[in-house]
PDB file of N, CA and C in Angstrom:
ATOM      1  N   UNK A   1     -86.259  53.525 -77.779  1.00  0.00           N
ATOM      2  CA  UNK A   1     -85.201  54.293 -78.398  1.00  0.00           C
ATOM      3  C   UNK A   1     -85.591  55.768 -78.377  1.00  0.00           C
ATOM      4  N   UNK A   2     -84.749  57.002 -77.967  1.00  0.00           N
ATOM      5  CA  UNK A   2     -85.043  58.061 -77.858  1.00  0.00           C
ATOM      6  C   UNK A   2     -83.931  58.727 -78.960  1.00  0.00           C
ATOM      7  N   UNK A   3     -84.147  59.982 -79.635  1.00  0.00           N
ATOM      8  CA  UNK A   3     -83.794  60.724 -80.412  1.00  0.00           C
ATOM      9  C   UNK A   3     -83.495  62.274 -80.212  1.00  0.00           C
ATOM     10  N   UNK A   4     -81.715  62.784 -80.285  1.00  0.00           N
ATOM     11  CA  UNK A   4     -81.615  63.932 -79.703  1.00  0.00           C
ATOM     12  C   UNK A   4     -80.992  64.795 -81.026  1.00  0.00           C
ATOM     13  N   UNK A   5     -81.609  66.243 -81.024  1.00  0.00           N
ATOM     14  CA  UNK A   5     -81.054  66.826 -82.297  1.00  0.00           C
ATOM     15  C   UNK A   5     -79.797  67.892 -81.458  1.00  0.00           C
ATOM     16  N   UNK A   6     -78.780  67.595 -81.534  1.00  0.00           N
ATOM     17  CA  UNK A   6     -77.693  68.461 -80.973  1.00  0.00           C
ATOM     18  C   UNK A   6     -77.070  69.517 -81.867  1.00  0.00           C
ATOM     19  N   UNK A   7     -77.080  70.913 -81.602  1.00  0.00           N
ATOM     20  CA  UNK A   7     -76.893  72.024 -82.186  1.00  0.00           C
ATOM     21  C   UNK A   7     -75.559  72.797 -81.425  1.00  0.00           C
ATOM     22  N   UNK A   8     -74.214  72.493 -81.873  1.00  0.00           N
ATOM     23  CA  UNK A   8     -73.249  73.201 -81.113  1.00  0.00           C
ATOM     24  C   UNK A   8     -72.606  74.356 -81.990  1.00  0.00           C
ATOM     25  N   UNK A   9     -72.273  75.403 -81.085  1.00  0.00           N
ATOM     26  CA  UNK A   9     -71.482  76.400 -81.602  1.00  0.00           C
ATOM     27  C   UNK A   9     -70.315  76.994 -80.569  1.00  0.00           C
ATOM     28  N   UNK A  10     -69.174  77.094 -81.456  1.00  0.00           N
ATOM     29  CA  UNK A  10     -67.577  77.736 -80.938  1.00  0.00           C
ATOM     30  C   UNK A  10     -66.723  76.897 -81.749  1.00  0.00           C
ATOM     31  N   UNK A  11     -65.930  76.398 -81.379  1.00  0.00           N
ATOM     32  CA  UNK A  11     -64.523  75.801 -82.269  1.00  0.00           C
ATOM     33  C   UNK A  11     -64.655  74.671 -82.513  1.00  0.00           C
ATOM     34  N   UNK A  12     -65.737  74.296 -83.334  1.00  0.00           N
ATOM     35  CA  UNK A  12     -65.799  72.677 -83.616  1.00  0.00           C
ATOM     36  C   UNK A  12     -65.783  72.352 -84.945  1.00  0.00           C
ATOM     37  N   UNK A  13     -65.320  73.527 -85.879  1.00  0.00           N
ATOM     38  CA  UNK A  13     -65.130  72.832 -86.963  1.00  0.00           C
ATOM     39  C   UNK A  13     -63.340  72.978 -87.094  1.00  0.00           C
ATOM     40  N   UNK A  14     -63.122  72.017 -87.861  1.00  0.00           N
ATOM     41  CA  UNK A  14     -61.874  72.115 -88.535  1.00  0.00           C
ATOM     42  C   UNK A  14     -60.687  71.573 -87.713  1.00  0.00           C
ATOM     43  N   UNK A  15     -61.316  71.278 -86.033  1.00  0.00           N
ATOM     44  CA  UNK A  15     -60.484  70.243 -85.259  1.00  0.00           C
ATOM     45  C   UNK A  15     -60.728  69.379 -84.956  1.00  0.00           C
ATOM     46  N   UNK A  16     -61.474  68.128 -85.788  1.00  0.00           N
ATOM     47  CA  UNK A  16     -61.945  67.002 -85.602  1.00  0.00           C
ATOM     48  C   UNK A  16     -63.217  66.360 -84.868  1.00  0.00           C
ATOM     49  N   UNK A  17     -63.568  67.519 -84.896  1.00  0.00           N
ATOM     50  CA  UNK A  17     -64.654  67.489 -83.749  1.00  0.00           C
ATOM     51  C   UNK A  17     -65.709  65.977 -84.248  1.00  0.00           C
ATOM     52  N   UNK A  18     -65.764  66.498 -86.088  1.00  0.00           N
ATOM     53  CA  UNK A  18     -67.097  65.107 -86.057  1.00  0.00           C
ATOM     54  C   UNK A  18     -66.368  63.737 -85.925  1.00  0.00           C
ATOM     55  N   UNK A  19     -64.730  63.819 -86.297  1.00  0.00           N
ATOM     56  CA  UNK A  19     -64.274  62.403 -86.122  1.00  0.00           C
ATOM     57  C   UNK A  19     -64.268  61.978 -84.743  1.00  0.00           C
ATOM     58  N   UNK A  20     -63.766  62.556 -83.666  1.00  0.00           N
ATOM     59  CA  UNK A  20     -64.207  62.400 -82.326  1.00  0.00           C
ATOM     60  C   UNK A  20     -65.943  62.630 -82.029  1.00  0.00           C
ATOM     61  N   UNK A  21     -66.175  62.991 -82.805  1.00  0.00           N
ATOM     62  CA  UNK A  21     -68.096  62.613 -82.530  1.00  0.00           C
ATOM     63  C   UNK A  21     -67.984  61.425 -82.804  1.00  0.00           C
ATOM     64  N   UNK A  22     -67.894  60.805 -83.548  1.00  0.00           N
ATOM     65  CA  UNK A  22     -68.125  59.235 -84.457  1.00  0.00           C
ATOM     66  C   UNK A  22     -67.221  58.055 -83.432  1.00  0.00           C
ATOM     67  N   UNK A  23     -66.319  58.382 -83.032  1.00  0.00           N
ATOM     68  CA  UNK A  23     -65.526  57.812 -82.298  1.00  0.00           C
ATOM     69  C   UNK A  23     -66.916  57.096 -80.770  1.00  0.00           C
ATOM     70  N   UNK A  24     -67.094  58.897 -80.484  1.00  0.00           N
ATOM     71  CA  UNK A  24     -68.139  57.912 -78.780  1.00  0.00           C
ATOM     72  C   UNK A  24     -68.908  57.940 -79.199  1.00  0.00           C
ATOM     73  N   UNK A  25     -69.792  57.711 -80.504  1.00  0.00           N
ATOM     74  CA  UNK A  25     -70.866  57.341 -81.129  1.00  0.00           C
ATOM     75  C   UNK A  25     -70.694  55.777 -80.877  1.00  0.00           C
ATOM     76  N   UNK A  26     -69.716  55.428 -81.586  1.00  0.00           N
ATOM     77  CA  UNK A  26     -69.361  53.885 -82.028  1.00  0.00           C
ATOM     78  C   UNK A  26     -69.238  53.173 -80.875  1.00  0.00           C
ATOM     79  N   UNK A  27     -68.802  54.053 -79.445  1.00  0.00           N
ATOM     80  CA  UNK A  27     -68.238  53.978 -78.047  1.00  0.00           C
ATOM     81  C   UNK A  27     -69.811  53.774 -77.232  1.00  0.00           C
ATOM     82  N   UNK A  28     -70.913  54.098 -77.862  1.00  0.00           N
ATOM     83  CA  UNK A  28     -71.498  53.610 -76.877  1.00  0.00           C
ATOM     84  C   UNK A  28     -72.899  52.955 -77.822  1.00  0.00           C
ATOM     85  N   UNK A  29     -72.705  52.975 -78.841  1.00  0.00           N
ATOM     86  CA  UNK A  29     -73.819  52.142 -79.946  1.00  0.00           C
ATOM     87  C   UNK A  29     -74.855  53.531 -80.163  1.00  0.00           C
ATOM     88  N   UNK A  30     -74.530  54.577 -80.665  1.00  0.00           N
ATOM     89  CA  UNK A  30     -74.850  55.400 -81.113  1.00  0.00           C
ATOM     90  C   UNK A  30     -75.058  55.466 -82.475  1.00  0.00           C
ATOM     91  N   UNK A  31     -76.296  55.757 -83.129  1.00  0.00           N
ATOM     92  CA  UNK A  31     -76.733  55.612 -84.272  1.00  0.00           C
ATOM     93  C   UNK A  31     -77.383  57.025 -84.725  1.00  0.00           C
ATOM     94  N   UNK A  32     -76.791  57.574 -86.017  1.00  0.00           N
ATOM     95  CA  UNK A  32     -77.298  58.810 -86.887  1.00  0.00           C
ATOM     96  C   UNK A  32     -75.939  59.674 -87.414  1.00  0.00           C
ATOM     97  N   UNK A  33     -75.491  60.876 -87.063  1.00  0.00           N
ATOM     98  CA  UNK A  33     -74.712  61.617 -87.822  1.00  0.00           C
ATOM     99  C   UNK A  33     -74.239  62.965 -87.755  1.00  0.00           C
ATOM    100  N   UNK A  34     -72.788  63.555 -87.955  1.00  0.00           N
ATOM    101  CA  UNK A  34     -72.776  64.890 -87.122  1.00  0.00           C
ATOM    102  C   UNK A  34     -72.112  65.489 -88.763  1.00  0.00           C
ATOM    103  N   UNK A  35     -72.743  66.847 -88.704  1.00  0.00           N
ATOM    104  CA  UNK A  35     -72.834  67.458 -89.902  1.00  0.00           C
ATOM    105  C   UNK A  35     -72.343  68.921 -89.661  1.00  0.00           C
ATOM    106  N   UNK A  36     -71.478  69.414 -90.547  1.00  0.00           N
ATOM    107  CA  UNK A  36     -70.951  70.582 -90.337  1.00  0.00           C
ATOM    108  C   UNK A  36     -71.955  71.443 -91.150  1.00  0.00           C
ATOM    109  N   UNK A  37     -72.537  72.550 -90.399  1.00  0.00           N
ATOM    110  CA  UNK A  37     -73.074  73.849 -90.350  1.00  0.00           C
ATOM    111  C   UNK A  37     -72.474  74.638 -91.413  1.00  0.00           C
ATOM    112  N   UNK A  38     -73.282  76.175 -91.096  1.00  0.00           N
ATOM    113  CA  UNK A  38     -72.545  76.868 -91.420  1.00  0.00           C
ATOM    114  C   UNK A  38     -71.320  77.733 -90.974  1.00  0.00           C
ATOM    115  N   UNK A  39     -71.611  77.693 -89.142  1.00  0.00           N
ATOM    116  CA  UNK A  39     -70.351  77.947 -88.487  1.00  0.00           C
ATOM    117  C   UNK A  39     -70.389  77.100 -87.808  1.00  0.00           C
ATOM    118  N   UNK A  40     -71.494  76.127 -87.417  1.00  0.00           N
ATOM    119  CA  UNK A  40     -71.904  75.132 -86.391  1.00  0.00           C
ATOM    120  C   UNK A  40     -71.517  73.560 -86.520  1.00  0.00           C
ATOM    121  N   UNK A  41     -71.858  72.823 -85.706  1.00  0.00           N
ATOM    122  CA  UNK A  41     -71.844  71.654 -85.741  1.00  0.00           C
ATOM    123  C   UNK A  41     -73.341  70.907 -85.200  1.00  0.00           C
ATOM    124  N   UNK A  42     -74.026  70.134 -86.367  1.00  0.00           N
ATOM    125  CA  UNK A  42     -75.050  69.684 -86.165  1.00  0.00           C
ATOM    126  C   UNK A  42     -75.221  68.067 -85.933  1.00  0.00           C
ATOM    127  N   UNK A  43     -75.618  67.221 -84.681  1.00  0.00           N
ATOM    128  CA  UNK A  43     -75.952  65.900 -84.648  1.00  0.00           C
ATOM    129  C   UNK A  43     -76.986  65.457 -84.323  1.00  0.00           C
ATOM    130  N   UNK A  44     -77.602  64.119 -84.739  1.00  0.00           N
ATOM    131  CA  UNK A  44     -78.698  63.624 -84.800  1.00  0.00           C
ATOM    132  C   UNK A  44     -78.056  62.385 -84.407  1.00  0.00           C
ATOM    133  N   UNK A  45     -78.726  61.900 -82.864  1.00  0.00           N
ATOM    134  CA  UNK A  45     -78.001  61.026 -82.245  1.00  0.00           C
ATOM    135  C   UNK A  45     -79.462  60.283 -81.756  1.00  0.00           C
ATOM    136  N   UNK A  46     -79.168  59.085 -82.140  1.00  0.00           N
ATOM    137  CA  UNK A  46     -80.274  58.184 -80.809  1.00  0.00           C
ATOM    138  C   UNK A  46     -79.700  56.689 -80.726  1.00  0.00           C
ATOM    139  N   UNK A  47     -80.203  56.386 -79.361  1.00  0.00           N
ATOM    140  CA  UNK A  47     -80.484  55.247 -79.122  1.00  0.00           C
ATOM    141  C   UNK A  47     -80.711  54.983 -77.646  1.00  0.00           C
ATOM    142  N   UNK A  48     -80.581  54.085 -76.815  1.00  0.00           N
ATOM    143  CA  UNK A  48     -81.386  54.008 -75.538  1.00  0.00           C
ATOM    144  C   UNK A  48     -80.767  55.027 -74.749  1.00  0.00           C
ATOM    145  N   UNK A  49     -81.591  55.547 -73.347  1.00  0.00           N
ATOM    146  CA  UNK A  49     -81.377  56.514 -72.903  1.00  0.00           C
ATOM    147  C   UNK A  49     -80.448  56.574 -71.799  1.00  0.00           C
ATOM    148  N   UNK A  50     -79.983  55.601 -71.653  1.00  0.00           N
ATOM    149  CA  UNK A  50     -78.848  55.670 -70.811  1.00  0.00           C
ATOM    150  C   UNK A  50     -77.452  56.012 -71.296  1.00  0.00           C
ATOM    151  N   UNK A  51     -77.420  55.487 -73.194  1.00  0.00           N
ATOM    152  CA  UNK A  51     -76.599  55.641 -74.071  1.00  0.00           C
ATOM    153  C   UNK A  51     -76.434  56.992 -74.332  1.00  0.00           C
ATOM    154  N   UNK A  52     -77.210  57.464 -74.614  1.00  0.00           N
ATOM    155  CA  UNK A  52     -77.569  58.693 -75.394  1.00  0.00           C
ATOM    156  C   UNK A  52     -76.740  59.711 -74.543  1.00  0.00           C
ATOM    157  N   UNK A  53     -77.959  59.510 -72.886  1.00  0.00           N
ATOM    158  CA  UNK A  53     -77.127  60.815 -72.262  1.00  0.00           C
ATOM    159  C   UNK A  53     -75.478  61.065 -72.347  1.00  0.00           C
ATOM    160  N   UNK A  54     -75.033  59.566 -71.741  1.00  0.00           N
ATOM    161  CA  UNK A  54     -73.622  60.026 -71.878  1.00  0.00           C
ATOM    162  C   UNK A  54     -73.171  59.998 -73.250  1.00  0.00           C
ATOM    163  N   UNK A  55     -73.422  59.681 -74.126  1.00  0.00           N
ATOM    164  CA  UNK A  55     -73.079  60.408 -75.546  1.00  0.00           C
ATOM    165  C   UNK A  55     -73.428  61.737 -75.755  1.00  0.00           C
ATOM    166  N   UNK A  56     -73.888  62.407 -74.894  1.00  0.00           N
ATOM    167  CA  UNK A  56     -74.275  63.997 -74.832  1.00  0.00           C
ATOM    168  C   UNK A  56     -73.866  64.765 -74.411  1.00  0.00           C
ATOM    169  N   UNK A  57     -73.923  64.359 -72.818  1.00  0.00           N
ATOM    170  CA  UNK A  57     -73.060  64.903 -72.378  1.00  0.00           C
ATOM    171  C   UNK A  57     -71.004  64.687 -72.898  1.00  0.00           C
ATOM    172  N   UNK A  58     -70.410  63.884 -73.321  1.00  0.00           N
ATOM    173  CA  UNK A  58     -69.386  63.993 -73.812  1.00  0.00           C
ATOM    174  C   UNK A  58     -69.119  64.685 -74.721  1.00  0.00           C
ATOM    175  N   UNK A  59     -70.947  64.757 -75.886  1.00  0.00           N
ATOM    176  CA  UNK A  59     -70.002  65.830 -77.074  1.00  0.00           C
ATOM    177  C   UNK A  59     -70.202  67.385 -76.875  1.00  0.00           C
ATOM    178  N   UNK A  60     -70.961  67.477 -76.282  1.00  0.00           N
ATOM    179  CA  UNK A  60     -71.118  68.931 -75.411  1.00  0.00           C
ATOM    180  C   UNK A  60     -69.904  69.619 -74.718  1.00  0.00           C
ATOM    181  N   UNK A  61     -69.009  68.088 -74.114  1.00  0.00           N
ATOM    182  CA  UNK A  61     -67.562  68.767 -73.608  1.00  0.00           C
ATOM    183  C   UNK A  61     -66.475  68.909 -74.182  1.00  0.00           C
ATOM    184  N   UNK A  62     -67.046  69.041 -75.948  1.00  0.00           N
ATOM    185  CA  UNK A  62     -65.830  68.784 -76.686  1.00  0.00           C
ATOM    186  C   UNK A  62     -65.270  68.029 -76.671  1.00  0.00           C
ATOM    187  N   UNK A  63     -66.054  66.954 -77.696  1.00  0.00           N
ATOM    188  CA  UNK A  63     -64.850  65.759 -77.961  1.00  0.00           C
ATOM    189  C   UNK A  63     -63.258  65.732 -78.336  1.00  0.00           C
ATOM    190  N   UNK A  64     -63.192  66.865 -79.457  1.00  0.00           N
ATOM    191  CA  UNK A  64     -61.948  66.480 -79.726  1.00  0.00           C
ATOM    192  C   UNK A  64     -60.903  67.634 -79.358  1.00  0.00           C
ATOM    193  N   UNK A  65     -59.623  67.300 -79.136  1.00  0.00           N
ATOM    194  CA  UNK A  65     -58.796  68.189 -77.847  1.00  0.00           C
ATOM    195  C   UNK A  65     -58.733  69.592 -78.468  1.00  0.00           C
ATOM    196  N   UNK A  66     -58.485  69.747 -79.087  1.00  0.00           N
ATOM    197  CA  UNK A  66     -59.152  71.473 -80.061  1.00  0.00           C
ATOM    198  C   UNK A  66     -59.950  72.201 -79.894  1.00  0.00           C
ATOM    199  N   UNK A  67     -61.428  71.483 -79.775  1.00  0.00           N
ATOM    200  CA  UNK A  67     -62.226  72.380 -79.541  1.00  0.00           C
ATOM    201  C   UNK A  67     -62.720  72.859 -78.524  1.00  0.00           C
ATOM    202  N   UNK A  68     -63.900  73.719 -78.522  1.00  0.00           N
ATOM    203  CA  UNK A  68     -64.231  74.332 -77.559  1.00  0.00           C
ATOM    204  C   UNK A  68     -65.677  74.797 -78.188  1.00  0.00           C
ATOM    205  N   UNK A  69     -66.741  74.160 -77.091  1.00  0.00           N
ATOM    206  CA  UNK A  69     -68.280  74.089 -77.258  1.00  0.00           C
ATOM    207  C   UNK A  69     -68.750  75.361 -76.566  1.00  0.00           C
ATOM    208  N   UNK A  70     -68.911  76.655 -76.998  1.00  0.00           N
ATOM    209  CA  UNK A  70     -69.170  77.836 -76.421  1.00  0.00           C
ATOM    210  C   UNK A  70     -70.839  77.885 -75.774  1.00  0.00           C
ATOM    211  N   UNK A  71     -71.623  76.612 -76.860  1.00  0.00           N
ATOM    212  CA  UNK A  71     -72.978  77.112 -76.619  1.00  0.00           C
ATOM    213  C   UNK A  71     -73.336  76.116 -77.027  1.00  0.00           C
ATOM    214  N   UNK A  72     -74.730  75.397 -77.076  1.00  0.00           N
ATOM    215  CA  UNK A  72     -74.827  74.115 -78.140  1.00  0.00           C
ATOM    216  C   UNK A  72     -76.817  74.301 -76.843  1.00  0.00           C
ATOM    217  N   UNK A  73     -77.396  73.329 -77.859  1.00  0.00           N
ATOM    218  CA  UNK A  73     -78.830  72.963 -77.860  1.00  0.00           C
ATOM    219  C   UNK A  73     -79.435  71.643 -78.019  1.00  0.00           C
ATOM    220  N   UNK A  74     -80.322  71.204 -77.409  1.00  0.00           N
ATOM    221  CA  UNK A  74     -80.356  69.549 -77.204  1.00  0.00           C
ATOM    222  C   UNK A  74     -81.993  69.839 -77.607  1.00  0.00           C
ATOM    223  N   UNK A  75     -82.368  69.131 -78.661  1.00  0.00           N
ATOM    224  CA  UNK A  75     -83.952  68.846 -78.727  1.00  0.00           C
ATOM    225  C   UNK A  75     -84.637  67.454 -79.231  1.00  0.00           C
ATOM    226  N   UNK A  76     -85.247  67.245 -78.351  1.00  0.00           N
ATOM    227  CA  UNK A  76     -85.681  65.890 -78.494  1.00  0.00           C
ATOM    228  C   UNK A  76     -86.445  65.591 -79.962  1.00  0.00           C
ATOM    229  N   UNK A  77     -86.185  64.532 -81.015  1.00  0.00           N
ATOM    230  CA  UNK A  77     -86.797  64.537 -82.064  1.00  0.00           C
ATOM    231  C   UNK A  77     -87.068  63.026 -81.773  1.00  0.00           C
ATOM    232  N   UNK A  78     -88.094  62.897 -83.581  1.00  0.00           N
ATOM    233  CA  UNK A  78     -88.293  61.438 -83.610  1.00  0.00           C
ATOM    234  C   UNK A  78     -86.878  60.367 -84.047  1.00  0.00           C
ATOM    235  N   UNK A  79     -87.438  59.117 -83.637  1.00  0.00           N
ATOM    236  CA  UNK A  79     -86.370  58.469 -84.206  1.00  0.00           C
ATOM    237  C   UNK A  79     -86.240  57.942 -85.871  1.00  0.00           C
ATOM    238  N   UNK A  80     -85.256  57.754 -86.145  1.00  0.00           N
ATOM    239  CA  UNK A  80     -85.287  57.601 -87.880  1.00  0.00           C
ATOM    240  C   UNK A  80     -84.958  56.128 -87.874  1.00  0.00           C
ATOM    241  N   UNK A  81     -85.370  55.158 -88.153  1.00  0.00           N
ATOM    242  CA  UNK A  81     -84.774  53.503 -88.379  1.00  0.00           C
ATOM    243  C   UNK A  81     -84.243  53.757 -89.618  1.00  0.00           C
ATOM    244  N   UNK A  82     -83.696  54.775 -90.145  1.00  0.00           N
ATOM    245  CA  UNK A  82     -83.351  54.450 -91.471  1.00  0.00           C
ATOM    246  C   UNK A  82     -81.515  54.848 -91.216  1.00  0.00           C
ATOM    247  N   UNK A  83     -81.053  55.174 -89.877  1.00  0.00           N
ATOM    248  CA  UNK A  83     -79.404  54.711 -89.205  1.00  0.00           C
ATOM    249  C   UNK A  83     -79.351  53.588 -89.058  1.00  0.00           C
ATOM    250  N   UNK A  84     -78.046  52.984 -89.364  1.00  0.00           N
ATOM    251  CA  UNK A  84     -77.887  51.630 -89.324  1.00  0.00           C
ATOM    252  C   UNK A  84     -76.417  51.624 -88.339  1.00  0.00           C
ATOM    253  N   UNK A  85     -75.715  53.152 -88.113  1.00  0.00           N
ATOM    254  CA  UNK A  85     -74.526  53.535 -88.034  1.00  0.00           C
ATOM    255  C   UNK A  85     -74.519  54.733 -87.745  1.00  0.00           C
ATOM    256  N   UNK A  86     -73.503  55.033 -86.953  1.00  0.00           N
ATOM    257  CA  UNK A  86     -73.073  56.639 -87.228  1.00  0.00           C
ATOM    258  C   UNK A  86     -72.396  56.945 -88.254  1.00  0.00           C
ATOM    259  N   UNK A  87     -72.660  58.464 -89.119  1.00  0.00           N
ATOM    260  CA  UNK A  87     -71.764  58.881 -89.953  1.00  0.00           C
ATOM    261  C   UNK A  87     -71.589  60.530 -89.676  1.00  0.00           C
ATOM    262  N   UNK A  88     -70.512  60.843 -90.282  1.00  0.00           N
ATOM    263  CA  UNK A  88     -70.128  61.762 -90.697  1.00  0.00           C
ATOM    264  C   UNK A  88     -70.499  62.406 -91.990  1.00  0.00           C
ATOM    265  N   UNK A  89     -70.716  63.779 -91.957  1.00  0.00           N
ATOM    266  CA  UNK A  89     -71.529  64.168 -93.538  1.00  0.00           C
ATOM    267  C   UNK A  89     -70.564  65.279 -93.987  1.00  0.00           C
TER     268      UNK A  89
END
């Protein structure tokens, strides 16, 4: 199991962005949580690495039809067994 800390910034709050996060979370067995910033959007995503990438690459392209990912940051962290689920915070 691998663990990615995703850091996006541009128009991702306030157009659904974490409910369409949670959506291809659930879409590909994605486990942890996307958290609104202070202008940003923050996720903590893992699970196997075939999963992951394309769960990365999708939320990087703006999941939800609103937004728009100007900039964003991918860093590999540990994994937490203490996700059971994706959530929203």
């Amino acid at each position: 199991m691998e663990a990615k800390l995703i850091t996006l910034t541009g128009k991702v709050q306030g157009v659904g962005f974490r409910y369409h996060t949670k959506a291809i979370a659930d879409q590909y067995g994605i486990k942890g949580y996307a958290k609104n910033l202070t202008e940003d959007v923050e996720v903590f995503a893992q699970g196997d690495e075939p999963s992951l990438a394309q769960f990365t690459d999708a939320v990087v392209s703006g999941p939800a039809p609103l937004s728009r990912v100007a900039d964003y940051s991918v860093e590999s962290v540990e994994p937490d067994d203490d996700y059971t689920n994706f959530k929203t915070l």
